[in-house]
PDB file of N, CA and C in Angstrom:
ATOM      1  N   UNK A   1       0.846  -1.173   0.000  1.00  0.00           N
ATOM      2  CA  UNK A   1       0.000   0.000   0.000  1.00  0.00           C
ATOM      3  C   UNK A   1       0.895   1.240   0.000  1.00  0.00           C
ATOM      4  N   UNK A   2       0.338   2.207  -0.916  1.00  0.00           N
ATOM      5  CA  UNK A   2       1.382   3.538  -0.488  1.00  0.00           C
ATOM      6  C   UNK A   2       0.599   4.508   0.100  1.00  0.00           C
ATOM      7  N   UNK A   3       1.714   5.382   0.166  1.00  0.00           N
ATOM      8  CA  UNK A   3       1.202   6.500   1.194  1.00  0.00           C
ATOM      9  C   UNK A   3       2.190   8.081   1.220  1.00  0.00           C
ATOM     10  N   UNK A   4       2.228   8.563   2.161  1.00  0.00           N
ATOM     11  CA  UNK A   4       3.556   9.466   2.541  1.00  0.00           C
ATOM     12  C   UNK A   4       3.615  10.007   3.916  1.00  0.00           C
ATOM     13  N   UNK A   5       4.724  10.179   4.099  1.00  0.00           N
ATOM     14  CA  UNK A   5       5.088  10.297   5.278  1.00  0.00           C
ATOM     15  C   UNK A   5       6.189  11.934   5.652  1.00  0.00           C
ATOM     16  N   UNK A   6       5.850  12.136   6.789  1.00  0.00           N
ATOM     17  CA  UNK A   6       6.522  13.983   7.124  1.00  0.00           C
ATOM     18  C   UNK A   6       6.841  13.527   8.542  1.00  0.00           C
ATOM     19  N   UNK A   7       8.277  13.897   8.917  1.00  0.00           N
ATOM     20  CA  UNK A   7       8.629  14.315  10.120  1.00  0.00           C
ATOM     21  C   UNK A   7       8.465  15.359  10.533  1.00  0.00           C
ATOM     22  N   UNK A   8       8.918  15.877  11.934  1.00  0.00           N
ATOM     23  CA  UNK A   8       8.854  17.221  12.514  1.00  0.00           C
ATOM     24  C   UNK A   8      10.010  16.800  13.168  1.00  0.00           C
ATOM     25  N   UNK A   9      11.078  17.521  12.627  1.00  0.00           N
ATOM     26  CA  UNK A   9      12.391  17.528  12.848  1.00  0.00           C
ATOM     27  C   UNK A   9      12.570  16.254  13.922  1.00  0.00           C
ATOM     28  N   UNK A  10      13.753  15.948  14.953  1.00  0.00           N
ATOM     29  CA  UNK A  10      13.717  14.810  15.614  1.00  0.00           C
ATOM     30  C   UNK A  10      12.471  14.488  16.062  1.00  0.00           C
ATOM     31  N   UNK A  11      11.341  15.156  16.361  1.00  0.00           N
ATOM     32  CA  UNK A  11      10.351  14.633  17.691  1.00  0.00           C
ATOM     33  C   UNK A  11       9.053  13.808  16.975  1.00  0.00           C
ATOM     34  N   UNK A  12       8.909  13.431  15.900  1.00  0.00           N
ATOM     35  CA  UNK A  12       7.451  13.011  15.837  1.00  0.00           C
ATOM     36  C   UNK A  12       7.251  12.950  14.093  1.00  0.00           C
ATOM     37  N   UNK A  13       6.343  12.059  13.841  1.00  0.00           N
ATOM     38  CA  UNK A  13       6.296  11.442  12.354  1.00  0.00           C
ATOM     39  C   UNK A  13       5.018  11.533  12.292  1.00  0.00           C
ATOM     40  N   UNK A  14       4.495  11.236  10.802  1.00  0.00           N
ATOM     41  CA  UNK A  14       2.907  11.410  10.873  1.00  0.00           C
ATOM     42  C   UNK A  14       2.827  10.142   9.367  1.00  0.00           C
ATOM     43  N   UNK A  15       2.342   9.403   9.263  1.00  0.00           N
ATOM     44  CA  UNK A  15       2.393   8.636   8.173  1.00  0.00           C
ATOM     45  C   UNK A  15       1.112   8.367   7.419  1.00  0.00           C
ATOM     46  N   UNK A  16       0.552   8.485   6.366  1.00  0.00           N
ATOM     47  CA  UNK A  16      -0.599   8.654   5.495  1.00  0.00           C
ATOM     48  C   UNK A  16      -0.718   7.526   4.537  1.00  0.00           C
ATOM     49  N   UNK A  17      -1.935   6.660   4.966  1.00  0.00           N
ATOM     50  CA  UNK A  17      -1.687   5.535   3.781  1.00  0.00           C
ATOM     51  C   UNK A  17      -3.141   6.283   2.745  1.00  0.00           C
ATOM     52  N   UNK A  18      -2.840   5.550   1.937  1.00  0.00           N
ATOM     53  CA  UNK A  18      -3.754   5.411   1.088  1.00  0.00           C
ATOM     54  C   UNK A  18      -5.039   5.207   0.882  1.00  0.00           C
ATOM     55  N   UNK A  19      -5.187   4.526   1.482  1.00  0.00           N
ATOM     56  CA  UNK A  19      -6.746   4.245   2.352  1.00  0.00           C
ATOM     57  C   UNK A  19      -7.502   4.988   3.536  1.00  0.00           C
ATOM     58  N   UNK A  20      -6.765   6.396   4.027  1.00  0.00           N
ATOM     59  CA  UNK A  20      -6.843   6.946   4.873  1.00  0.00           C
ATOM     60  C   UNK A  20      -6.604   6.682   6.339  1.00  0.00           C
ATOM     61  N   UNK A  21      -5.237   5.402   6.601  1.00  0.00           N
ATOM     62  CA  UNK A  21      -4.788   5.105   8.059  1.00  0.00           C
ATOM     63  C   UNK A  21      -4.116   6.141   8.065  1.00  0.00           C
ATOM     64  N   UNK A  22      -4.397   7.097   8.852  1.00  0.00           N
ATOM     65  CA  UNK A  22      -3.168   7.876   9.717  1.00  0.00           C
ATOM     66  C   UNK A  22      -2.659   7.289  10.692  1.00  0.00           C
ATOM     67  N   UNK A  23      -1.024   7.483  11.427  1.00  0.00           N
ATOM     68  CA  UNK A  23      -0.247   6.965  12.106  1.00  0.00           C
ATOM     69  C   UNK A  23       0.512   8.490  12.724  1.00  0.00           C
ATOM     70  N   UNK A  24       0.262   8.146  13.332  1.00  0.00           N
ATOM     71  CA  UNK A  24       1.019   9.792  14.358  1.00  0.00           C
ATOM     72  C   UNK A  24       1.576   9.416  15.651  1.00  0.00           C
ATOM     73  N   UNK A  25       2.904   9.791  15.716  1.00  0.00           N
ATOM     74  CA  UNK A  25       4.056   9.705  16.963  1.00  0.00           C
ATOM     75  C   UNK A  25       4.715  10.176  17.275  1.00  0.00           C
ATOM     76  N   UNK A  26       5.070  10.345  18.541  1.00  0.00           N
ATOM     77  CA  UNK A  26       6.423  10.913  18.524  1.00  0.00           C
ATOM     78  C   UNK A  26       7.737  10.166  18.787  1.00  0.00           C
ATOM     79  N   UNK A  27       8.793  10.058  17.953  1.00  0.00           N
ATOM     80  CA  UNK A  27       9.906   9.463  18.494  1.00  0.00           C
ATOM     81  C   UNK A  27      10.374   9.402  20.087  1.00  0.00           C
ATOM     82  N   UNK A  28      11.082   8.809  20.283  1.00  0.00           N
ATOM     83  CA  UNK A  28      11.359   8.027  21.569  1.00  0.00           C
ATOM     84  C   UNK A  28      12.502   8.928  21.902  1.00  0.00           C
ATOM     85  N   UNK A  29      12.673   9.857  23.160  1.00  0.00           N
ATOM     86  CA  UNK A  29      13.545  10.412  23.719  1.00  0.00           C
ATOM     87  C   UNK A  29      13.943  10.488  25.280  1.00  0.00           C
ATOM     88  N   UNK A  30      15.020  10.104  25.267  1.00  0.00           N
ATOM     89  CA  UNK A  30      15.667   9.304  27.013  1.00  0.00           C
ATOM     90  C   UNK A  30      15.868  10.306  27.379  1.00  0.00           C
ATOM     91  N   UNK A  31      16.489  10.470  28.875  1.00  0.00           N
ATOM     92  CA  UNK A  31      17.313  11.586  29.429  1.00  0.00           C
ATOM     93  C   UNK A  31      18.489  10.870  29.471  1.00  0.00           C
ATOM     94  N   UNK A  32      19.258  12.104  29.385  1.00  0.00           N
ATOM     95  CA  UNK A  32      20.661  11.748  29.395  1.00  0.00           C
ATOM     96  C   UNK A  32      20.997  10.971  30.187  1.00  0.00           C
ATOM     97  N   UNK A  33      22.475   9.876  30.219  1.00  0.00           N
ATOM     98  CA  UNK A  33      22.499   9.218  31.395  1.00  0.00           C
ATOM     99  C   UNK A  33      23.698   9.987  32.107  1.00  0.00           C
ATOM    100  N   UNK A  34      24.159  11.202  31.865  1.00  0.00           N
ATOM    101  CA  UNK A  34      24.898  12.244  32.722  1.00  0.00           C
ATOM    102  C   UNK A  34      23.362  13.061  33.613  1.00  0.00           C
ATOM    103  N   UNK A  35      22.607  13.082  33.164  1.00  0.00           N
ATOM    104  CA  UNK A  35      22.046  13.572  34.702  1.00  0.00           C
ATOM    105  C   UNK A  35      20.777  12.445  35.453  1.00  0.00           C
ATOM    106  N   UNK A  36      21.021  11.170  34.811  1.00  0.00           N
ATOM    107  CA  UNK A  36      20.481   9.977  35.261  1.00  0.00           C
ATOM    108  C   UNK A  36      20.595   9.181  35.005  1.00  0.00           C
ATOM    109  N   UNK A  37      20.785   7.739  35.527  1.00  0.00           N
ATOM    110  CA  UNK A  37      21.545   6.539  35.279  1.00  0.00           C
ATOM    111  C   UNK A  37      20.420   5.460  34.680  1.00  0.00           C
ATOM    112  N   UNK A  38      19.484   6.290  36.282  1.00  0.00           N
ATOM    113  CA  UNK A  38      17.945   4.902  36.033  1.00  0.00           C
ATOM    114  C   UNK A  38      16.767   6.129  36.966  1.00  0.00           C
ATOM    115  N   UNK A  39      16.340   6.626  35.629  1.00  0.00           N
ATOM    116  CA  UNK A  39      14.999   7.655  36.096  1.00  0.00           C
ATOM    117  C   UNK A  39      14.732   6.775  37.050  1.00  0.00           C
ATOM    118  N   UNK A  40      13.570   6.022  36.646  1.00  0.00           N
ATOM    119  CA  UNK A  40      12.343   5.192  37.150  1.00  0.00           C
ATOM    120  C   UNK A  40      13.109   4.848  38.938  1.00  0.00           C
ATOM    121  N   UNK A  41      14.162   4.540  39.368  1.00  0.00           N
ATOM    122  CA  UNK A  41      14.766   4.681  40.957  1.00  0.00           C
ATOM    123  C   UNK A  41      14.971   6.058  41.247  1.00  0.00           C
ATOM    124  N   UNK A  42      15.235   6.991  40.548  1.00  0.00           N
ATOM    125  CA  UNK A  42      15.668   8.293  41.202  1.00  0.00           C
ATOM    126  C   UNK A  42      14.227   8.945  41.320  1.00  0.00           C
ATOM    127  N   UNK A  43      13.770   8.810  40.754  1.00  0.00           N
ATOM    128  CA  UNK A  43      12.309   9.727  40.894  1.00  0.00           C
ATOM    129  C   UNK A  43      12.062  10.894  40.257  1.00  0.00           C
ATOM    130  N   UNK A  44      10.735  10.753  40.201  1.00  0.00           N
ATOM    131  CA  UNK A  44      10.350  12.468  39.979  1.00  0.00           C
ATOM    132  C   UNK A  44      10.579  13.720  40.061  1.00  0.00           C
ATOM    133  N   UNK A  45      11.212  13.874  41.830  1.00  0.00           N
ATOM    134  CA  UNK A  45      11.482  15.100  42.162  1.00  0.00           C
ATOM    135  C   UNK A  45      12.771  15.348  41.927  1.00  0.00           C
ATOM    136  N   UNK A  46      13.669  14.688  40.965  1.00  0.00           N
ATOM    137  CA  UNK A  46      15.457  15.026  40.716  1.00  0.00           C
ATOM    138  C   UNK A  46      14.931  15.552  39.395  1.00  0.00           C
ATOM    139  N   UNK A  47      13.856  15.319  38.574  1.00  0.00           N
ATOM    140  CA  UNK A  47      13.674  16.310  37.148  1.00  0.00           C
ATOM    141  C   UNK A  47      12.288  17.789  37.881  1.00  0.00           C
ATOM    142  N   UNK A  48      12.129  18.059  38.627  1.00  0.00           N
ATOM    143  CA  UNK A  48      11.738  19.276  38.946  1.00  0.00           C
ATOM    144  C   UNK A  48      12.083  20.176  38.014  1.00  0.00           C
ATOM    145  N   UNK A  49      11.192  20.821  36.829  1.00  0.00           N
ATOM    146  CA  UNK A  49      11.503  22.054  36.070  1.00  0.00           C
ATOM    147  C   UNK A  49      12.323  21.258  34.816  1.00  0.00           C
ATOM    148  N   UNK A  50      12.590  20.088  34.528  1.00  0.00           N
ATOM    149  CA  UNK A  50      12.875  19.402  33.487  1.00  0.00           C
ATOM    150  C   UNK A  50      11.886  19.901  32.653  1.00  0.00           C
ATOM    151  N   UNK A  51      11.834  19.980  31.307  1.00  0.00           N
ATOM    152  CA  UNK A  51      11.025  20.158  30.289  1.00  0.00           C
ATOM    153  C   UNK A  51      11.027  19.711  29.248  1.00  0.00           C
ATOM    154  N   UNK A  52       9.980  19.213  28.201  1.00  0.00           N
ATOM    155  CA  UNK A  52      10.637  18.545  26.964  1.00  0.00           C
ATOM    156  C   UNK A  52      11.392  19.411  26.017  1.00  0.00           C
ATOM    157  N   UNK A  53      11.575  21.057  26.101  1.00  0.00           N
ATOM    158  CA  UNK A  53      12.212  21.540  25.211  1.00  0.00           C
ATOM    159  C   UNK A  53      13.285  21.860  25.794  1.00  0.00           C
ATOM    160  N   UNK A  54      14.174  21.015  26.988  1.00  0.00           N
ATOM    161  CA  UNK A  54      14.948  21.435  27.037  1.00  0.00           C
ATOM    162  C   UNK A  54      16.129  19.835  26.485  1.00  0.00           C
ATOM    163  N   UNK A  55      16.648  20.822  25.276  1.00  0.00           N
ATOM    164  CA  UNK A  55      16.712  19.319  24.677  1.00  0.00           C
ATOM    165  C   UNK A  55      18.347  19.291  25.033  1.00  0.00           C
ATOM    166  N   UNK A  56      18.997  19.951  25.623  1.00  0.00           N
ATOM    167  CA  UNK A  56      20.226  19.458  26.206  1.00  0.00           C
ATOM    168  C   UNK A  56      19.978  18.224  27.537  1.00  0.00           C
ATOM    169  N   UNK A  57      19.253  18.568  27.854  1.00  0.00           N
ATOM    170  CA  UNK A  57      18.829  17.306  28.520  1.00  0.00           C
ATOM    171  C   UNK A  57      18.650  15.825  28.357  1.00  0.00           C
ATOM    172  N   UNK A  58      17.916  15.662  27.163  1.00  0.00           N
ATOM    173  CA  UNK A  58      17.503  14.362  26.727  1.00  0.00           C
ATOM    174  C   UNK A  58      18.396  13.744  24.940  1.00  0.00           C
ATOM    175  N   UNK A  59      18.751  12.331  24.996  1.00  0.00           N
ATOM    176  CA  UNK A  59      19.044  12.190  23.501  1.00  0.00           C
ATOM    177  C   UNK A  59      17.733  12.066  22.430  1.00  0.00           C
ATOM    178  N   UNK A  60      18.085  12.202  21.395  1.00  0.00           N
ATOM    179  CA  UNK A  60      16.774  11.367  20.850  1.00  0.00           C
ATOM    180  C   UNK A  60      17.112  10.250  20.108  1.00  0.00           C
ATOM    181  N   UNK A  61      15.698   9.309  20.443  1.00  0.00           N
ATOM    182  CA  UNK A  61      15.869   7.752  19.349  1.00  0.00           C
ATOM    183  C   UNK A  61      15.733   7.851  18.279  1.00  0.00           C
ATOM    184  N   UNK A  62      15.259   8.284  16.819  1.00  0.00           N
ATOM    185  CA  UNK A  62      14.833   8.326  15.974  1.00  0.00           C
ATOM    186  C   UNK A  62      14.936   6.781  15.574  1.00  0.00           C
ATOM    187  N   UNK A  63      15.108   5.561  16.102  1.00  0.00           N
ATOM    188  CA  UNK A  63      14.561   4.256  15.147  1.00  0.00           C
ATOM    189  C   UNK A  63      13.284   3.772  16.479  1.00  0.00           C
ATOM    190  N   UNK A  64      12.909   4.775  17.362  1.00  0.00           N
ATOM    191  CA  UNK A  64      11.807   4.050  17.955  1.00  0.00           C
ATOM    192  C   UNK A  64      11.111   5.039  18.605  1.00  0.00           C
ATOM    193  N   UNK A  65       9.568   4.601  18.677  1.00  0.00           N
ATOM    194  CA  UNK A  65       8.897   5.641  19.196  1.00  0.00           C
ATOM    195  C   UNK A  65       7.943   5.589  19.938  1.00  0.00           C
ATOM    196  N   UNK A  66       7.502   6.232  20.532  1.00  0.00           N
ATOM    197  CA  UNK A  66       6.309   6.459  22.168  1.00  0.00           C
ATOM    198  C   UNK A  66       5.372   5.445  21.549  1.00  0.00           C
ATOM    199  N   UNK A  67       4.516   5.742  22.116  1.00  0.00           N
ATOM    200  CA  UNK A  67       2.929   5.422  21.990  1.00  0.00           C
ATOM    201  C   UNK A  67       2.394   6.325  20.911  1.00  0.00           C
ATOM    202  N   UNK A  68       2.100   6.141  19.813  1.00  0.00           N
ATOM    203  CA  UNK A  68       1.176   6.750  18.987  1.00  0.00           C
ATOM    204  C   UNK A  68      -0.270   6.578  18.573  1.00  0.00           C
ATOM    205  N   UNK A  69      -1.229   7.016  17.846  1.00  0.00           N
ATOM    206  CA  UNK A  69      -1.798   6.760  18.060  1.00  0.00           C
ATOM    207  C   UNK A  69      -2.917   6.246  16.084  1.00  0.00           C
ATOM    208  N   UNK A  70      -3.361   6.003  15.856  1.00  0.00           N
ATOM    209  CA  UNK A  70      -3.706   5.189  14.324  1.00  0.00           C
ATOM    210  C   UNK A  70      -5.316   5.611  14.665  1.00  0.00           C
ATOM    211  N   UNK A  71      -5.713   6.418  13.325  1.00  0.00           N
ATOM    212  CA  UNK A  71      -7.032   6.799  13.161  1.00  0.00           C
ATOM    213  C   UNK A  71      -7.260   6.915  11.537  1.00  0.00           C
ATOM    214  N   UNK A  72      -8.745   6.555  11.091  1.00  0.00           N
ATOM    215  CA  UNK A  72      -8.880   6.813  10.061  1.00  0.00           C
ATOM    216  C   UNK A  72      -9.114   8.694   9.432  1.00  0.00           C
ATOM    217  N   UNK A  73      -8.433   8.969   8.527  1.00  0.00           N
ATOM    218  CA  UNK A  73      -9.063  10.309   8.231  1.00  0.00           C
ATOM    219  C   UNK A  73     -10.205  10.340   8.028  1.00  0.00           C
ATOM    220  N   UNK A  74     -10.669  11.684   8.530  1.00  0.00           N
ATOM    221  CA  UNK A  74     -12.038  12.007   8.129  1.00  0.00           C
ATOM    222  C   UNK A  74     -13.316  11.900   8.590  1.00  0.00           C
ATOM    223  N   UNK A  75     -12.812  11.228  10.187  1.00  0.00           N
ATOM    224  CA  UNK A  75     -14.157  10.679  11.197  1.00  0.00           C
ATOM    225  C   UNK A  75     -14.898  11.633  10.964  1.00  0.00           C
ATOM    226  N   UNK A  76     -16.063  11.341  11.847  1.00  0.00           N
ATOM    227  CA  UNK A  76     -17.335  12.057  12.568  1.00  0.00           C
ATOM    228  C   UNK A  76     -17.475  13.096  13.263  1.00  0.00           C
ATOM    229  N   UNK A  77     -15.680  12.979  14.120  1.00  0.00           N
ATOM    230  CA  UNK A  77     -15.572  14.210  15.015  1.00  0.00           C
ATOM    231  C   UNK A  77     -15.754  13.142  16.255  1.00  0.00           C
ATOM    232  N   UNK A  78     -16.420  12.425  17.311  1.00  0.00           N
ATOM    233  CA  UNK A  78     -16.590  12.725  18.457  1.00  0.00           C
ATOM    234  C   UNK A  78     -15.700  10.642  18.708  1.00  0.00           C
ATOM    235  N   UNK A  79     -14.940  10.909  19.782  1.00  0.00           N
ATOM    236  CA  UNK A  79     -14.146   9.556  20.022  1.00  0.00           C
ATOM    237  C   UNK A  79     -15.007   8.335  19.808  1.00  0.00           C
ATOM    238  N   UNK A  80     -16.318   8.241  20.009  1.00  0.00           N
ATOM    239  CA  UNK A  80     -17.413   7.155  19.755  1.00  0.00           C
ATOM    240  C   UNK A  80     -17.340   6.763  18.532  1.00  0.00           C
ATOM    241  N   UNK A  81     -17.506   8.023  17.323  1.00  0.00           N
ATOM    242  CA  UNK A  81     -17.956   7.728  15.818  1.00  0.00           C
ATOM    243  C   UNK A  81     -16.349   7.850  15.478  1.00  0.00           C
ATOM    244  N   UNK A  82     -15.419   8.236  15.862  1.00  0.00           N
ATOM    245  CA  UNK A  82     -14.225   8.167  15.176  1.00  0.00           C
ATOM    246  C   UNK A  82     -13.050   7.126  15.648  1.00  0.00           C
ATOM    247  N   UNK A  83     -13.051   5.960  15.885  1.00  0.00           N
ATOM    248  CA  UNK A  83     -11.973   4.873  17.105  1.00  0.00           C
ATOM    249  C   UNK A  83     -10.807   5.554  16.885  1.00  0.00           C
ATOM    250  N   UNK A  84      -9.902   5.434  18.030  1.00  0.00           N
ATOM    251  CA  UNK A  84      -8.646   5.315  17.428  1.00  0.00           C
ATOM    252  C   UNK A  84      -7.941   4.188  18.209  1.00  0.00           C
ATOM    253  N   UNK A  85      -6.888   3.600  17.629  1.00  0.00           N
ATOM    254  CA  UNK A  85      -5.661   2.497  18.430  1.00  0.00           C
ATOM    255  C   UNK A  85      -4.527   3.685  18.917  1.00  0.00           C
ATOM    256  N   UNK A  86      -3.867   2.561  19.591  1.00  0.00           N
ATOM    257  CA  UNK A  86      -2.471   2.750  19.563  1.00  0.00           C
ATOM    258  C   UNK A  86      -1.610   1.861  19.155  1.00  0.00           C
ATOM    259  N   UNK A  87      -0.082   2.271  19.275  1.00  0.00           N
ATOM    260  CA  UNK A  87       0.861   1.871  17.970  1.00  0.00           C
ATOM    261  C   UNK A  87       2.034   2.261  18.787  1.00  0.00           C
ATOM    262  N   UNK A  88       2.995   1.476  18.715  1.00  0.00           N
ATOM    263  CA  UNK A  88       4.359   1.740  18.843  1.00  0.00           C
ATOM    264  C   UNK A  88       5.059   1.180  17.473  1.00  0.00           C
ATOM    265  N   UNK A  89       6.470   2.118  17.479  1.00  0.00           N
ATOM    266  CA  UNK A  89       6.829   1.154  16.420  1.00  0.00           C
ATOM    267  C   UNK A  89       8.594   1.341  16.388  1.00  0.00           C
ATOM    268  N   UNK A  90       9.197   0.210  15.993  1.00  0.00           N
ATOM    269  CA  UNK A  90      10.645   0.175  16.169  1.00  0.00           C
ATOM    270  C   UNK A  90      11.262  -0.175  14.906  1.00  0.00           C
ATOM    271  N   UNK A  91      12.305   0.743  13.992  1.00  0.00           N
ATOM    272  CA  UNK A  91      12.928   0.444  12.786  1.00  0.00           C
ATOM    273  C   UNK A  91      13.915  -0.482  12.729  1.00  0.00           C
ATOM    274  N   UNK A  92      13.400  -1.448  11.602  1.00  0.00           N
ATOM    275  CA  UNK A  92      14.291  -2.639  11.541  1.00  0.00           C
ATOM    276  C   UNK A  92      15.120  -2.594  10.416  1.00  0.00           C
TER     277      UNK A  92
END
């Protein structure tokens, strides 16, 4: 099936098939491991005032990405008449 596809510089992809699947994500971005080794043990309160635009902070993945989310173009408008999934996805 074809389609086309647009980034937004490192953070996020949007992919368009043909049939009207949209695919929308944002790439996968860590924090550095100079100001953390292992978030998820240090906690919350050591990124206080962290932000996602502060991009000296974090690397980015560009072959993998968050949670996105897959909808057809052109719904109804309201989450009932329009479904959407989610989607991760990792470049092989």
């Amino acid at each position: 099936m074809q389609g086309t596809w647009t980034t937004v510089y490192d953070q996020a992809m949007r992919v368009e098939l043909e049939n009207g699947t949209r695919f929308v994500t944002n790439f996968r971005y860590n924090i550095k491991p100079e100001l953390s080794k292992d978030p998820l043990a240090d906690g919350a309160d050591k990124f206080i005032g962290t932000q996602t635009g502060d991009y000296q902070s974090f690397n980015s993945d560009c072959h993998n990405t968050m949670v996105g989310f897959v909808q057809t173009k052109g719904g109804k408008g309201t989450m009932k008449e329009h479904p959407i999934q989610c989607f991760s996805a990792t470049q092989v």
